[in-house]
N, C-alpha and C. Protein backbone atom coordinates (compact mmCIF):
# COMPACT_ATOMS: atom_id res chain seq x y z
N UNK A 1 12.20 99.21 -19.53
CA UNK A 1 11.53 100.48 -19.37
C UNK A 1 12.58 101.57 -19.14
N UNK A 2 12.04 102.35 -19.53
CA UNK A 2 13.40 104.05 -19.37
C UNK A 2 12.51 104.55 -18.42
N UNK A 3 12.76 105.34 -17.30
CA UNK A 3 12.06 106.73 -16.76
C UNK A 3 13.20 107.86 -17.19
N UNK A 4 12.84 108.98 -16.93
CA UNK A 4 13.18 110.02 -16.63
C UNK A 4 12.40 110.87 -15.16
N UNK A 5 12.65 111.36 -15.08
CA UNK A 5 12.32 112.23 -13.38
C UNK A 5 13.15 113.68 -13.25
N UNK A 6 12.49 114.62 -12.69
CA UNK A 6 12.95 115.88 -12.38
C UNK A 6 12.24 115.67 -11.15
N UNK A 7 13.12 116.77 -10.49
CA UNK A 7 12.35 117.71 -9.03
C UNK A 7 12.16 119.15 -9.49
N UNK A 8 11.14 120.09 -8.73
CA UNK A 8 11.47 121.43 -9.36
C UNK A 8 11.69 121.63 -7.80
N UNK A 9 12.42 122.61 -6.79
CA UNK A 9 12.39 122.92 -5.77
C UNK A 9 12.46 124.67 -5.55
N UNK A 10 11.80 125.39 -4.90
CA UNK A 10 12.14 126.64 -4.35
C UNK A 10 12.80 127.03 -3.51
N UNK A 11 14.40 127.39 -2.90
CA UNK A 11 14.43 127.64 -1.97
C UNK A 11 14.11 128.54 -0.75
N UNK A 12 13.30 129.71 -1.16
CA UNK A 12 12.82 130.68 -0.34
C UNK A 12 11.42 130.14 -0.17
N UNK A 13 10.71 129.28 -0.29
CA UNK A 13 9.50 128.68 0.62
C UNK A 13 10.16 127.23 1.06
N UNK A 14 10.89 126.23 0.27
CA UNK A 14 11.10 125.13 0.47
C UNK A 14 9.95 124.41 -0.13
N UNK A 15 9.25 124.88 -0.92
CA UNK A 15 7.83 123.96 -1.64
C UNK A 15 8.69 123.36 -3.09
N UNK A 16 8.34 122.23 -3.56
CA UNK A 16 8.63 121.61 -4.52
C UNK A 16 8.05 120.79 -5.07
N UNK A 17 8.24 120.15 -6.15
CA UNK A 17 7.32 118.55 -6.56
C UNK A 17 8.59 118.08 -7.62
N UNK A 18 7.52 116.76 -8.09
CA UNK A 18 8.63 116.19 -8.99
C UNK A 18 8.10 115.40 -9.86
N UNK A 19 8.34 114.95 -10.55
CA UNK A 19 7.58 114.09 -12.25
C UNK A 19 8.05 113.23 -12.32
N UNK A 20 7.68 112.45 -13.31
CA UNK A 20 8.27 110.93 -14.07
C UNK A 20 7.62 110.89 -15.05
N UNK A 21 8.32 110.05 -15.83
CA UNK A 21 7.29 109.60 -17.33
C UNK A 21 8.10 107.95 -17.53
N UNK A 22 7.60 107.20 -17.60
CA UNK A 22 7.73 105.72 -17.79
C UNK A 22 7.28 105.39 -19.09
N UNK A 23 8.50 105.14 -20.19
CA UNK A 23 8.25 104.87 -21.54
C UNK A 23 8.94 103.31 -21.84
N UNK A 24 8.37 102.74 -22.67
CA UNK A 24 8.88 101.62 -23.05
C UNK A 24 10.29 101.90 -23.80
N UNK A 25 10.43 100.35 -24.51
CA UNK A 25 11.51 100.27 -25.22
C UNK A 25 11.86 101.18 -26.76
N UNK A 26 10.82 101.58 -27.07
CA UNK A 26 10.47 101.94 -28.51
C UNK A 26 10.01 103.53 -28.12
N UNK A 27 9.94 104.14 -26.87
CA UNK A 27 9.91 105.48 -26.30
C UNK A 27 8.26 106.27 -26.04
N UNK A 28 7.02 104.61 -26.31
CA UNK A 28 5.77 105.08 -25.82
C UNK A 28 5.31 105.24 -24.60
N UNK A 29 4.71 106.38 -24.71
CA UNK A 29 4.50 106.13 -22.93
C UNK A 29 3.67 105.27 -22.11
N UNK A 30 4.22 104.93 -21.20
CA UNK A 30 3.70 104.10 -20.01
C UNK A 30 2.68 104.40 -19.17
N UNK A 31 3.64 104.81 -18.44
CA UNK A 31 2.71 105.76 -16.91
C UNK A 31 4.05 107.25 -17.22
N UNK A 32 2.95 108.16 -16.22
CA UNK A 32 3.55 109.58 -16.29
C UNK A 32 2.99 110.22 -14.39
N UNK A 33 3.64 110.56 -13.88
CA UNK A 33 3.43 111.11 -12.65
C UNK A 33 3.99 111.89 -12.31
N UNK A 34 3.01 112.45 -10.64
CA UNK A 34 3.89 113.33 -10.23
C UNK A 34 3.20 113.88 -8.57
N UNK A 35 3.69 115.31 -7.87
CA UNK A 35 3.58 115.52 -7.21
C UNK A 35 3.31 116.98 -6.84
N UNK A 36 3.16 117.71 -6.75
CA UNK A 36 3.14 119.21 -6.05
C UNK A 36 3.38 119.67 -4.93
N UNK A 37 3.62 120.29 -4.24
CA UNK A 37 3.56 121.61 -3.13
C UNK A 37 3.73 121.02 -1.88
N UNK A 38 5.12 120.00 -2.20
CA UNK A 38 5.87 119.42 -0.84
C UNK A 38 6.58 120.24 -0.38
N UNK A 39 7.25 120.02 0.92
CA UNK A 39 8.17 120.73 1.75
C UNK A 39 9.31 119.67 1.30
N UNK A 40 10.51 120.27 0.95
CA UNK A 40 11.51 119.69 0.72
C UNK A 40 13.13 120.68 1.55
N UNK A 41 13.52 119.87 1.99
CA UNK A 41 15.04 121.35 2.67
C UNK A 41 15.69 121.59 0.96
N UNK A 42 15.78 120.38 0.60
CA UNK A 42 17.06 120.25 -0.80
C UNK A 42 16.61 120.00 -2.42
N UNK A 43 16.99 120.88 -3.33
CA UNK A 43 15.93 119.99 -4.72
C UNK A 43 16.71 118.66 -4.57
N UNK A 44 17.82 118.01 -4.08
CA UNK A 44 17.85 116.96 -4.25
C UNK A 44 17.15 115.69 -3.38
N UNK A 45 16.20 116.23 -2.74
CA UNK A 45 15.36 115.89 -2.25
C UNK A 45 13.85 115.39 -3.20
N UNK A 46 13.54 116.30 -3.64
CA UNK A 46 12.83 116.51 -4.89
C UNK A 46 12.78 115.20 -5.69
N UNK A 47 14.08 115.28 -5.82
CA UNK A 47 14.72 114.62 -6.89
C UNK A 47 14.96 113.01 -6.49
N UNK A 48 15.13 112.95 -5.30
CA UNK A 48 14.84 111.22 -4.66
C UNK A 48 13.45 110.86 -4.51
N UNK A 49 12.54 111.96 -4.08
CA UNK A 49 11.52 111.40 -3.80
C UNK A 49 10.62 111.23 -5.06
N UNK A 50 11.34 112.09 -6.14
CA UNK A 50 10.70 111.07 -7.55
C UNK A 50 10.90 109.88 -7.62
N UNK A 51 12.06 109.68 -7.60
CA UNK A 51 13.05 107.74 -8.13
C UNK A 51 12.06 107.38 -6.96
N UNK A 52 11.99 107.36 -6.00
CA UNK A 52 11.28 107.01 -4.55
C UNK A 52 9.64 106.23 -5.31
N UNK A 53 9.12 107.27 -5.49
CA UNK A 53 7.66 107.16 -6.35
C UNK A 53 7.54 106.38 -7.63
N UNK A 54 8.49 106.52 -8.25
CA UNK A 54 8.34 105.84 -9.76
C UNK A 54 8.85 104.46 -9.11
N UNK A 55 9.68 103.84 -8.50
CA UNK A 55 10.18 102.59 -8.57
C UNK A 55 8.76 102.39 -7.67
N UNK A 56 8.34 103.06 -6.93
CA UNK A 56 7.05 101.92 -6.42
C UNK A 56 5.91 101.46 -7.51
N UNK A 57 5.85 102.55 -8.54
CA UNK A 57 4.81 102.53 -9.76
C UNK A 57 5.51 101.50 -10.80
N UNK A 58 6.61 101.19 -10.86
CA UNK A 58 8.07 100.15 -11.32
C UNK A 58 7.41 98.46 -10.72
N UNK A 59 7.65 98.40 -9.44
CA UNK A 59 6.79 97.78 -8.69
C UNK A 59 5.41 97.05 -9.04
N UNK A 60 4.73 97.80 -8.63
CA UNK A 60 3.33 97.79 -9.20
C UNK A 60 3.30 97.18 -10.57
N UNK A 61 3.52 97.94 -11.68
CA UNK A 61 3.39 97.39 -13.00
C UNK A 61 4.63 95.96 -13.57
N UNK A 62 4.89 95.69 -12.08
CA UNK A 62 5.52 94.69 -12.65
C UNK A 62 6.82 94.31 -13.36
N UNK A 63 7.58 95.40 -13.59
CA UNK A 63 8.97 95.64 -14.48
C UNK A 63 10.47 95.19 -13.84
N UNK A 64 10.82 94.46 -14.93
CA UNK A 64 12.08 93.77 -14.30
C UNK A 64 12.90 94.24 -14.66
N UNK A 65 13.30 95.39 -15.91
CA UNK A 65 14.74 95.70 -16.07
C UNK A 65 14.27 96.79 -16.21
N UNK A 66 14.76 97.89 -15.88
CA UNK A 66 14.60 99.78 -15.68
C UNK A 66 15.79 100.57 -14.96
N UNK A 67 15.59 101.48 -16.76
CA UNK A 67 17.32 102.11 -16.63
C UNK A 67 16.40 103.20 -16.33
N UNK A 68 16.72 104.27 -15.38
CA UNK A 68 16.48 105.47 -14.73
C UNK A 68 17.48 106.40 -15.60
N UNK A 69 16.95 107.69 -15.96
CA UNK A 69 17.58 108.45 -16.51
C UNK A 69 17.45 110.17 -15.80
N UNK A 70 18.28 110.68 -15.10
CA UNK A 70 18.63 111.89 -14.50
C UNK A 70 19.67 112.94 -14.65
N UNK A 71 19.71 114.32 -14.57
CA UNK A 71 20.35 115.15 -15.19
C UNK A 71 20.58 115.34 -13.15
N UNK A 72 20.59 114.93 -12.45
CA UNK A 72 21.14 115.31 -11.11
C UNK A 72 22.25 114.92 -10.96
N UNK A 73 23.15 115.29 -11.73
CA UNK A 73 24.54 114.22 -11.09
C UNK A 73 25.13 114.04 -9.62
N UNK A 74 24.75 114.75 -8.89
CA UNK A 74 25.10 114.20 -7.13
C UNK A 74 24.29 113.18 -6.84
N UNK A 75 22.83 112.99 -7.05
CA UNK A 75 22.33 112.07 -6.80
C UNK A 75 22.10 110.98 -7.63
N UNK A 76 22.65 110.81 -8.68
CA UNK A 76 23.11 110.06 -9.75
C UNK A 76 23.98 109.39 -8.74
N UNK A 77 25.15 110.29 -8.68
CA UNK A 77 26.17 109.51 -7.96
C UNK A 77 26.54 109.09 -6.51
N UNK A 78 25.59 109.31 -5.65
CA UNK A 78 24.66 108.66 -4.72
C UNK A 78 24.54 107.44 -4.85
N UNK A 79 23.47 107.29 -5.49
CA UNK A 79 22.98 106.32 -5.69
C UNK A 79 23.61 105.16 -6.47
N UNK A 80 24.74 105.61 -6.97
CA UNK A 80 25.90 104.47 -7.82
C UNK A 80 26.98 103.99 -7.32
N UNK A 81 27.22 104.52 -5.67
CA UNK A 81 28.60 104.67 -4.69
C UNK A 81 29.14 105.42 -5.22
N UNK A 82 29.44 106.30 -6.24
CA UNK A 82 30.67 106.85 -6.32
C UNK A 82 30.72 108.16 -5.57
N UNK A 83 29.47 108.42 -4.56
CA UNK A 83 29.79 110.03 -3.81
C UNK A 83 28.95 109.21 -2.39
N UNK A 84 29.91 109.23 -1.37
CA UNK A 84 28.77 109.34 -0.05
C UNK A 84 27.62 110.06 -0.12
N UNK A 85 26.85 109.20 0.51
CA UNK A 85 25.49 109.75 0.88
C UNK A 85 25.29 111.07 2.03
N UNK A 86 24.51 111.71 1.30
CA UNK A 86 24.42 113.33 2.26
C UNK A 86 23.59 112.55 3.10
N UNK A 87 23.51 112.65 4.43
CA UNK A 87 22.87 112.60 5.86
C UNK A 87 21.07 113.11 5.26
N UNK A 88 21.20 114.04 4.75
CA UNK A 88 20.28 114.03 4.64
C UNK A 88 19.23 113.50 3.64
N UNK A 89 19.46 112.86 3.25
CA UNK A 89 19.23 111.98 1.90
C UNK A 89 18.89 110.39 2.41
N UNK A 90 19.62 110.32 3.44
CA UNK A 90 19.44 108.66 3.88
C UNK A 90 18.55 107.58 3.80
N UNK A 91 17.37 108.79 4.42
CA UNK A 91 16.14 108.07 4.93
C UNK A 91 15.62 107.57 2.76
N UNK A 92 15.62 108.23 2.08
CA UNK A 92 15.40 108.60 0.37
C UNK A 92 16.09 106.92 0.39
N UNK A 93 17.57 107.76 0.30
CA UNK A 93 18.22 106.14 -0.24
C UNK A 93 18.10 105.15 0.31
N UNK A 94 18.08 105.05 1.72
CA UNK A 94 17.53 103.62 1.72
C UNK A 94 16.73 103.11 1.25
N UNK A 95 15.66 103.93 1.27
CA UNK A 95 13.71 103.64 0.60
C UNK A 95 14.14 102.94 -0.94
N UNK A 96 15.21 103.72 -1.64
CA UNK A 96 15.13 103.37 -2.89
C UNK A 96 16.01 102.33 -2.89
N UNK A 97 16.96 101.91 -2.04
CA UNK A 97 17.55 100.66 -1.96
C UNK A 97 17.01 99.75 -1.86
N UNK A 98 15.72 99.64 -0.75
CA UNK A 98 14.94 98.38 -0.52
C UNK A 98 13.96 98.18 -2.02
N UNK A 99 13.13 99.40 -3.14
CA UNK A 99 12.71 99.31 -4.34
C UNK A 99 13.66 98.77 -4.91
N UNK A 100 14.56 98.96 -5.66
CA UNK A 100 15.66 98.50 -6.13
C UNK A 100 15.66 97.05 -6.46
N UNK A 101 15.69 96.38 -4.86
CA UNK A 101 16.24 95.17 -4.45
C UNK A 101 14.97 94.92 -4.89
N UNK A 102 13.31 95.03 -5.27
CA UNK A 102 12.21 94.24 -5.37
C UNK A 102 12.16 94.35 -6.89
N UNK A 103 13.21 94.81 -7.76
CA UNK A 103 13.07 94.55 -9.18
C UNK A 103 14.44 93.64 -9.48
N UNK A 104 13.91 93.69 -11.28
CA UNK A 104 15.14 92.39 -11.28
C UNK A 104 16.55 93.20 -11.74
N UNK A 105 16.59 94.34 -12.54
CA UNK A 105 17.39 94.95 -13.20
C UNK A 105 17.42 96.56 -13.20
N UNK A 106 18.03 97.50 -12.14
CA UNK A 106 17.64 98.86 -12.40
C UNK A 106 19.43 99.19 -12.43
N UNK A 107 19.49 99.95 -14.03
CA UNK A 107 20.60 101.57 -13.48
C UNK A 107 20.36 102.72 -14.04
N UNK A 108 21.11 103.29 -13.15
CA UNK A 108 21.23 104.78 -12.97
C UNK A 108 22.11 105.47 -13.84
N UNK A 109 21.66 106.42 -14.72
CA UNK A 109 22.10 106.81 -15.90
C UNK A 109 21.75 108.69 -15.77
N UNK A 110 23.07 109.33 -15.75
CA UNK A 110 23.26 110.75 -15.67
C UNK A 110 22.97 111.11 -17.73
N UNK A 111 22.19 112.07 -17.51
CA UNK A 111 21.91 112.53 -19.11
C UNK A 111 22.02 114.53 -18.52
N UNK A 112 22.10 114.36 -19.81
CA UNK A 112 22.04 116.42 -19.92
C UNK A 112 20.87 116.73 -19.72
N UNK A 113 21.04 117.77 -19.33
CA UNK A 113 19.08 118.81 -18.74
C UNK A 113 17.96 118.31 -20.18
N UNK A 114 18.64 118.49 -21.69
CA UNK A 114 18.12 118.67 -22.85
C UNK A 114 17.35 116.70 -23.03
N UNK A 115 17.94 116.45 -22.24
CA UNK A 115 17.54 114.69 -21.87
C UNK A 115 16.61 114.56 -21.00
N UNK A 116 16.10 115.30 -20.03
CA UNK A 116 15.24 115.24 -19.66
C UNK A 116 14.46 116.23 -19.18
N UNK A 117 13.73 116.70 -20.40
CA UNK A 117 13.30 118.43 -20.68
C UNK A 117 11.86 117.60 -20.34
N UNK A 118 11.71 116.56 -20.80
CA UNK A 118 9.88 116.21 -20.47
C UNK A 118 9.85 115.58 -19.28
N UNK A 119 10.70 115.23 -18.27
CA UNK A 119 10.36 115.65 -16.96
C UNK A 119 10.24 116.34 -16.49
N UNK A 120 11.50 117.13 -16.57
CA UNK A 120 10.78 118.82 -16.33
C UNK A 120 9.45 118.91 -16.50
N UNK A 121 9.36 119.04 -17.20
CA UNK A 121 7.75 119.99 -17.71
C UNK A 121 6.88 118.89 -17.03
N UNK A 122 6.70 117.31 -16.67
CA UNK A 122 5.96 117.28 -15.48
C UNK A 122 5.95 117.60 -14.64
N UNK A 123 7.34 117.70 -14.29
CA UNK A 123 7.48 118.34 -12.73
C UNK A 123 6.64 119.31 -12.19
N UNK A 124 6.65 120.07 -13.63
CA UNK A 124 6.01 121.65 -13.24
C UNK A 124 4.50 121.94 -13.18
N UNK A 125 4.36 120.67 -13.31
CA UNK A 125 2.81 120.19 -13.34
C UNK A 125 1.83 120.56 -12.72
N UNK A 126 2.42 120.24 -11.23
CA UNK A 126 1.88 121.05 -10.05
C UNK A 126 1.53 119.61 -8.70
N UNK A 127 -0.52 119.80 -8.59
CA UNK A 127 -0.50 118.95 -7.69
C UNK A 127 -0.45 117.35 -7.93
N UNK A 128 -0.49 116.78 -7.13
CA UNK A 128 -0.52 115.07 -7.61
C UNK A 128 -1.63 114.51 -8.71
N UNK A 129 -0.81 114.15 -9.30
CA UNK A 129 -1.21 113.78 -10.64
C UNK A 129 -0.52 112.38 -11.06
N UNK A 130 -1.25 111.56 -11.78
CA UNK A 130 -0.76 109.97 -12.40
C UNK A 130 -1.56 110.02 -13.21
N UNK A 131 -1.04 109.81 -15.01
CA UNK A 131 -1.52 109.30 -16.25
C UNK A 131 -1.09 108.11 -17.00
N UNK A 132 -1.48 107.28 -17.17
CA UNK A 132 -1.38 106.03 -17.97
C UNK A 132 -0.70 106.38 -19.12
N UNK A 133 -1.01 105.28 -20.40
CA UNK A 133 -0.66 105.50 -21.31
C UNK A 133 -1.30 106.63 -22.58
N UNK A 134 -2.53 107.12 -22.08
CA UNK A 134 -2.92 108.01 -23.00
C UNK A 134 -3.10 108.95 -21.65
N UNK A 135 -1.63 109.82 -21.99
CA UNK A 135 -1.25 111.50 -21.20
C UNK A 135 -2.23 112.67 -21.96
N UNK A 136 -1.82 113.65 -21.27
CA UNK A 136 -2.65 115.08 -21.74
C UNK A 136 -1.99 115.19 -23.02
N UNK A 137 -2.22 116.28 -23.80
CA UNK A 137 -1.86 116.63 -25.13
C UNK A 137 -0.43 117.05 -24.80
N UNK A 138 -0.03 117.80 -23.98
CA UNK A 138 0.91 118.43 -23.88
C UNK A 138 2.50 117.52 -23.76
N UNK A 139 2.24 116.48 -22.80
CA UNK A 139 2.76 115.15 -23.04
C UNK A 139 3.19 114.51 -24.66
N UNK A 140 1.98 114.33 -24.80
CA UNK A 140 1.85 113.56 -26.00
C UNK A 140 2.89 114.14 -27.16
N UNK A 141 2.88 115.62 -27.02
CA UNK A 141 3.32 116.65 -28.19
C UNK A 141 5.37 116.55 -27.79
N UNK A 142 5.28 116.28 -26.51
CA UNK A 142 6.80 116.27 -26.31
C UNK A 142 7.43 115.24 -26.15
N UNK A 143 7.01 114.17 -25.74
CA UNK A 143 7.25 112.42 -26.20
C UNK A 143 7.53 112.23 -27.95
N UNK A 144 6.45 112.78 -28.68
CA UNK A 144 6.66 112.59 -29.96
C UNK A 144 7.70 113.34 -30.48
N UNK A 145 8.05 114.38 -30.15
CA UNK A 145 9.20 115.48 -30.40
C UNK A 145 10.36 114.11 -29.79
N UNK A 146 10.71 113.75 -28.65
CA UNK A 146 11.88 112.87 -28.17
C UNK A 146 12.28 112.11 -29.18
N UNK A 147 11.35 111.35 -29.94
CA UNK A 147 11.10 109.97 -30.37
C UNK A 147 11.62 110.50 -32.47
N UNK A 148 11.60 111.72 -32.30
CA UNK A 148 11.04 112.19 -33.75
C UNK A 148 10.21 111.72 -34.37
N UNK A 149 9.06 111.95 -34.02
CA UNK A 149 7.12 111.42 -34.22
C UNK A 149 6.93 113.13 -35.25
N UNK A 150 6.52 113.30 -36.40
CA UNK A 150 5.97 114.15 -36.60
C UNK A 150 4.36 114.76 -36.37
N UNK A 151 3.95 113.56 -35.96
CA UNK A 151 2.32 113.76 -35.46
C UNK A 151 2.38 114.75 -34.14
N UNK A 152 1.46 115.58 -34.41
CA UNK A 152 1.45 116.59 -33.02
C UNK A 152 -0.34 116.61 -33.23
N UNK A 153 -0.54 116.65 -31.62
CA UNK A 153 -1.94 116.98 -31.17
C UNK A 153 -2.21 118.47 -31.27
């Protein structure tokens, strides 16, 4: 399985949310989620408590090998040892350490913003929200764009 994940964060309220989209091997979608109008101090906060959410939905559906795909490179590299962990992040990484350890195969893979433009756009979704494999149109129209699908809804 691939995810992708964004956070969107504000810093002048501290409100944020964050997305996922869970596609197979061949780039159909899975599951798609998300969150709205948390209090976050950091978007990289945001941004754990997606991986946080999707590996439990990882979990759940059962998946043994899942490469995570993120345009956060601090928390990319967090989560790979190659940067100490911010203090404030801890409580995140551990959570996703103990997920981690309940699958058989997960890494962590830094991509460009243009790599994960359809997380974004869940992110921005708003309040809590989870879609299966048949997403809204809007989904549907930018998965097929990833994949080069010429079918559009």
């Amino acid at each position: 399985m691939k995810i992708n994940y964004d956070g969107a964060w504000c810093g002048k309220t501290c409100k944020g949310g964050y997305g996922w989209v869970l596609r197979d091997f061949v780039g159909l979608l899975q599951a798609a989620g998300g969150e709205g109008g948390v209090f976050f101090n950091l978007a990289t906060m945001a941004e754990a408590a997606a991986i946080r959410a999707v590996l439990r939905v990882c979990i759940k559906l059962g998946c043994v090998d899942v490469e995570i795909e993120s345009d956060s490179q601090v928390l990319i590299r967090m989560l790979t040892g190659e940067y100490v962990t911010d203090a404030t992040l801890e409580c995140f990484i551990h959570d996703i350490g103990l997920l981690v350890s309940q699958l058989g195969r997960v890494r962590f893979v830094l991509v460009k913003w243009s790599g994960n433009v359809t997380a974004h756009v869940v992110a921005l979704h708003g309040a809590a929200f989870r879609w299966d494999s048949i997403g809204p149109e809007f989904l549907f129209n930018i998965l097929a764009q990833d994949v080069n699908i010429l079918v559009r809804i």
